[in-house]
N, C-alpha and C. Protein backbone atom coordinates (compact mmCIF):
# COMPACT_ATOMS: atom_id res chain seq x y z
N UNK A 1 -25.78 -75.11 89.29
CA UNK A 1 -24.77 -74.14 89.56
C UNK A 1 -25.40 -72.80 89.93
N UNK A 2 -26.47 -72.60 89.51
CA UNK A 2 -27.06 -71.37 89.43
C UNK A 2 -27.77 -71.36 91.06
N UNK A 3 -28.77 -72.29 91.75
CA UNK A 3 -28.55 -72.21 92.74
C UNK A 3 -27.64 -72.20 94.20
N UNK A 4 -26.82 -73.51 93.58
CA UNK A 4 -25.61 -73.49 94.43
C UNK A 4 -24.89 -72.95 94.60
N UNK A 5 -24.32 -72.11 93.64
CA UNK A 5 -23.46 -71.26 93.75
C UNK A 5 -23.47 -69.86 93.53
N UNK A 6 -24.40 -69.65 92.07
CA UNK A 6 -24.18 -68.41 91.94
C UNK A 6 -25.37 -67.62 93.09
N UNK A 7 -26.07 -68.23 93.34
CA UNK A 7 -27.04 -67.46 94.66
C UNK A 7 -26.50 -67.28 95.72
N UNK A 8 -25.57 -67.87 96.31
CA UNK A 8 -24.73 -67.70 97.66
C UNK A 8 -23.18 -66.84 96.79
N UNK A 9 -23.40 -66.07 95.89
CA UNK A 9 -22.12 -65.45 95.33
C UNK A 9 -20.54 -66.07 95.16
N UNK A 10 -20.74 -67.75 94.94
CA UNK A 10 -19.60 -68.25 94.52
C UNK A 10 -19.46 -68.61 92.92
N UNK A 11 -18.36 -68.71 92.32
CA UNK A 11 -18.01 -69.19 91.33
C UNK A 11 -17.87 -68.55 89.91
N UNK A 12 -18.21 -66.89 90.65
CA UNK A 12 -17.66 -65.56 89.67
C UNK A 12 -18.38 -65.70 88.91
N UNK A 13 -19.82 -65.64 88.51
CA UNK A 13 -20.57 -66.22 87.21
C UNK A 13 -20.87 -64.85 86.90
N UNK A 14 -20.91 -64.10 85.37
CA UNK A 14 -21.68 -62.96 84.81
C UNK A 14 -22.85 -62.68 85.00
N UNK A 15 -23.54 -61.86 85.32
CA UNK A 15 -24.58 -61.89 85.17
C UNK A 15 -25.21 -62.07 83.67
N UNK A 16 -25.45 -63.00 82.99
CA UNK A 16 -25.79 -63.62 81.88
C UNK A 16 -26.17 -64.91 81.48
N UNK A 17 -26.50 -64.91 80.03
CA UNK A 17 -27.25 -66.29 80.01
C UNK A 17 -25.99 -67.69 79.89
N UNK A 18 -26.38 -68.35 80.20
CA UNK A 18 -25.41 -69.75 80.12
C UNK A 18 -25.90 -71.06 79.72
N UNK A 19 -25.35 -71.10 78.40
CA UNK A 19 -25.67 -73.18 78.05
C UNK A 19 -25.54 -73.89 79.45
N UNK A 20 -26.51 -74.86 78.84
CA UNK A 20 -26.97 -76.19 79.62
C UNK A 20 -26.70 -77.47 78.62
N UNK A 21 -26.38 -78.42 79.01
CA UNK A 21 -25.89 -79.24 78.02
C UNK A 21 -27.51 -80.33 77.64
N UNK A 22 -28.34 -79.48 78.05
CA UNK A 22 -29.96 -80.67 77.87
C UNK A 22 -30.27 -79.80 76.52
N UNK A 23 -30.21 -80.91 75.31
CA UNK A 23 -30.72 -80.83 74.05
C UNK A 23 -31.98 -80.35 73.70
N UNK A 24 -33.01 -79.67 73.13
CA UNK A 24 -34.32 -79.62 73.00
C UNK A 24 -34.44 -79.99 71.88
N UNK A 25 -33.89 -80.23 70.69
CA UNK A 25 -33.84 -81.02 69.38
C UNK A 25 -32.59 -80.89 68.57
N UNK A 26 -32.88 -80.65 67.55
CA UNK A 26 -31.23 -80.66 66.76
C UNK A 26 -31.18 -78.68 66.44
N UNK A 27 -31.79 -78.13 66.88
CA UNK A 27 -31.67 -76.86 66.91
C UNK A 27 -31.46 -75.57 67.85
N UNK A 28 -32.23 -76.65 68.86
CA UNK A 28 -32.41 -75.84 70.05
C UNK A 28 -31.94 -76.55 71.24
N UNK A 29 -31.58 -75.79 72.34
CA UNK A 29 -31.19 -76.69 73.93
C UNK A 29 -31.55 -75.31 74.87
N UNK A 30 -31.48 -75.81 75.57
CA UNK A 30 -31.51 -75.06 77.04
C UNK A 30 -30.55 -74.31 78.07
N UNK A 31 -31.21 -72.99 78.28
CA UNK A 31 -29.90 -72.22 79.27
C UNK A 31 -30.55 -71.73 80.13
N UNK A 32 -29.78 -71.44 81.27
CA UNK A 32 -29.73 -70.73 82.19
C UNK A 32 -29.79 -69.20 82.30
N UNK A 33 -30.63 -68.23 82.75
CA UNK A 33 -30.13 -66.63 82.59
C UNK A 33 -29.51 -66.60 83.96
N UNK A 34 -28.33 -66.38 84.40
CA UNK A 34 -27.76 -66.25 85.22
C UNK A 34 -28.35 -64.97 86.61
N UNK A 35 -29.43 -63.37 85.45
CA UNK A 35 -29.45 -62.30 85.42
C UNK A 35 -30.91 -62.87 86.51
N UNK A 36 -31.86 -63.79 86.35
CA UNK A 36 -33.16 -63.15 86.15
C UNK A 36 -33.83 -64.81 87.03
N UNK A 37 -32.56 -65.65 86.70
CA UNK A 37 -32.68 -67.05 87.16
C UNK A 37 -33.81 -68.42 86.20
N UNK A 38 -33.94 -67.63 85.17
CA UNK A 38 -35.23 -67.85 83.98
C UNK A 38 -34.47 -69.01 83.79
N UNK A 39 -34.67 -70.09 83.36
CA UNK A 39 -34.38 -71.21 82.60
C UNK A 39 -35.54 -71.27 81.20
N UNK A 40 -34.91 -71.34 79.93
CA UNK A 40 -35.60 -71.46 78.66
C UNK A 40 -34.72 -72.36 77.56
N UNK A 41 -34.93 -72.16 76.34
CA UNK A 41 -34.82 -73.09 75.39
C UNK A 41 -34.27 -71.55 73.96
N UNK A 42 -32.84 -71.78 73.99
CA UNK A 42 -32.57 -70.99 73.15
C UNK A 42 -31.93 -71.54 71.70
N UNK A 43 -31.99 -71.14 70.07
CA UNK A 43 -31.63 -71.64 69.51
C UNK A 43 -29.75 -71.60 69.19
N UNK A 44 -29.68 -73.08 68.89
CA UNK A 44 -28.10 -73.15 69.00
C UNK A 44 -26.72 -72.38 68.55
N UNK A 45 -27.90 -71.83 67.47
CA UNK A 45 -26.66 -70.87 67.14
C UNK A 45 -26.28 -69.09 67.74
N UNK A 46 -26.93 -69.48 69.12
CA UNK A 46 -26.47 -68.30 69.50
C UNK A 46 -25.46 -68.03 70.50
N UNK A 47 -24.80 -67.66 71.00
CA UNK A 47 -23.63 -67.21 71.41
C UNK A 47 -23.64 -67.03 73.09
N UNK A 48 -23.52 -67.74 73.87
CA UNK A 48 -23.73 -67.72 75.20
C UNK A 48 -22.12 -67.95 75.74
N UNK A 49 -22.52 -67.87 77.34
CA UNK A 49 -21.64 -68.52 78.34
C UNK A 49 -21.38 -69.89 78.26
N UNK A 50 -20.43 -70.85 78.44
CA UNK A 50 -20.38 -71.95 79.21
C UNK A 50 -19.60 -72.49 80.36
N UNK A 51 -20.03 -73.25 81.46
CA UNK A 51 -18.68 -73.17 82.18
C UNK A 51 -19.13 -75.01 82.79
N UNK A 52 -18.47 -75.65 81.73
CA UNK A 52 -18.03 -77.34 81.97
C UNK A 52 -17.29 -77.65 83.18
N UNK A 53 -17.97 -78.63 83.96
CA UNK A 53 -17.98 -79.08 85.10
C UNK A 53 -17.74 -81.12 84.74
N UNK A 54 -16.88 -80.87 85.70
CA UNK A 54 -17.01 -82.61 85.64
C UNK A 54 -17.78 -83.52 86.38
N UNK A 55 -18.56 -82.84 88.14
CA UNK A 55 -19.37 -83.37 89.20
C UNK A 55 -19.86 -82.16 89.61
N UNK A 56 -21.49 -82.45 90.35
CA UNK A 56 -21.80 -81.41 90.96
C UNK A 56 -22.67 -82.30 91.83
């Protein structure tokens, strides 16, 4: 999403970080920075974006 869309300025995204639904263990998973284009591994209990898709 982050290339497809939010780089060509579709799909109204914040500039901010956003869950990814890829697990990194039972604590941690992976997001998107919407801001900076960084992909990392943040722990779960923190408080992000999400925006659930059914196909891409």
């Amino acid at each position: 999403m982050y290339e497809e869309l939010h780089l060509q300025e579709l799909g109204d995204f914040q500039d901010s970080n956003y869950w990814s639904s890829t697990e990194v263990g039972l604590e941690r998973a992976m997001g998107q920075n919407f801001h900076s284009g960084l992909q990392t591994e943040w722990r779960k209990d923190f408080t992000y974006y999400v925006r659930p898709i059914r196909a891409f």
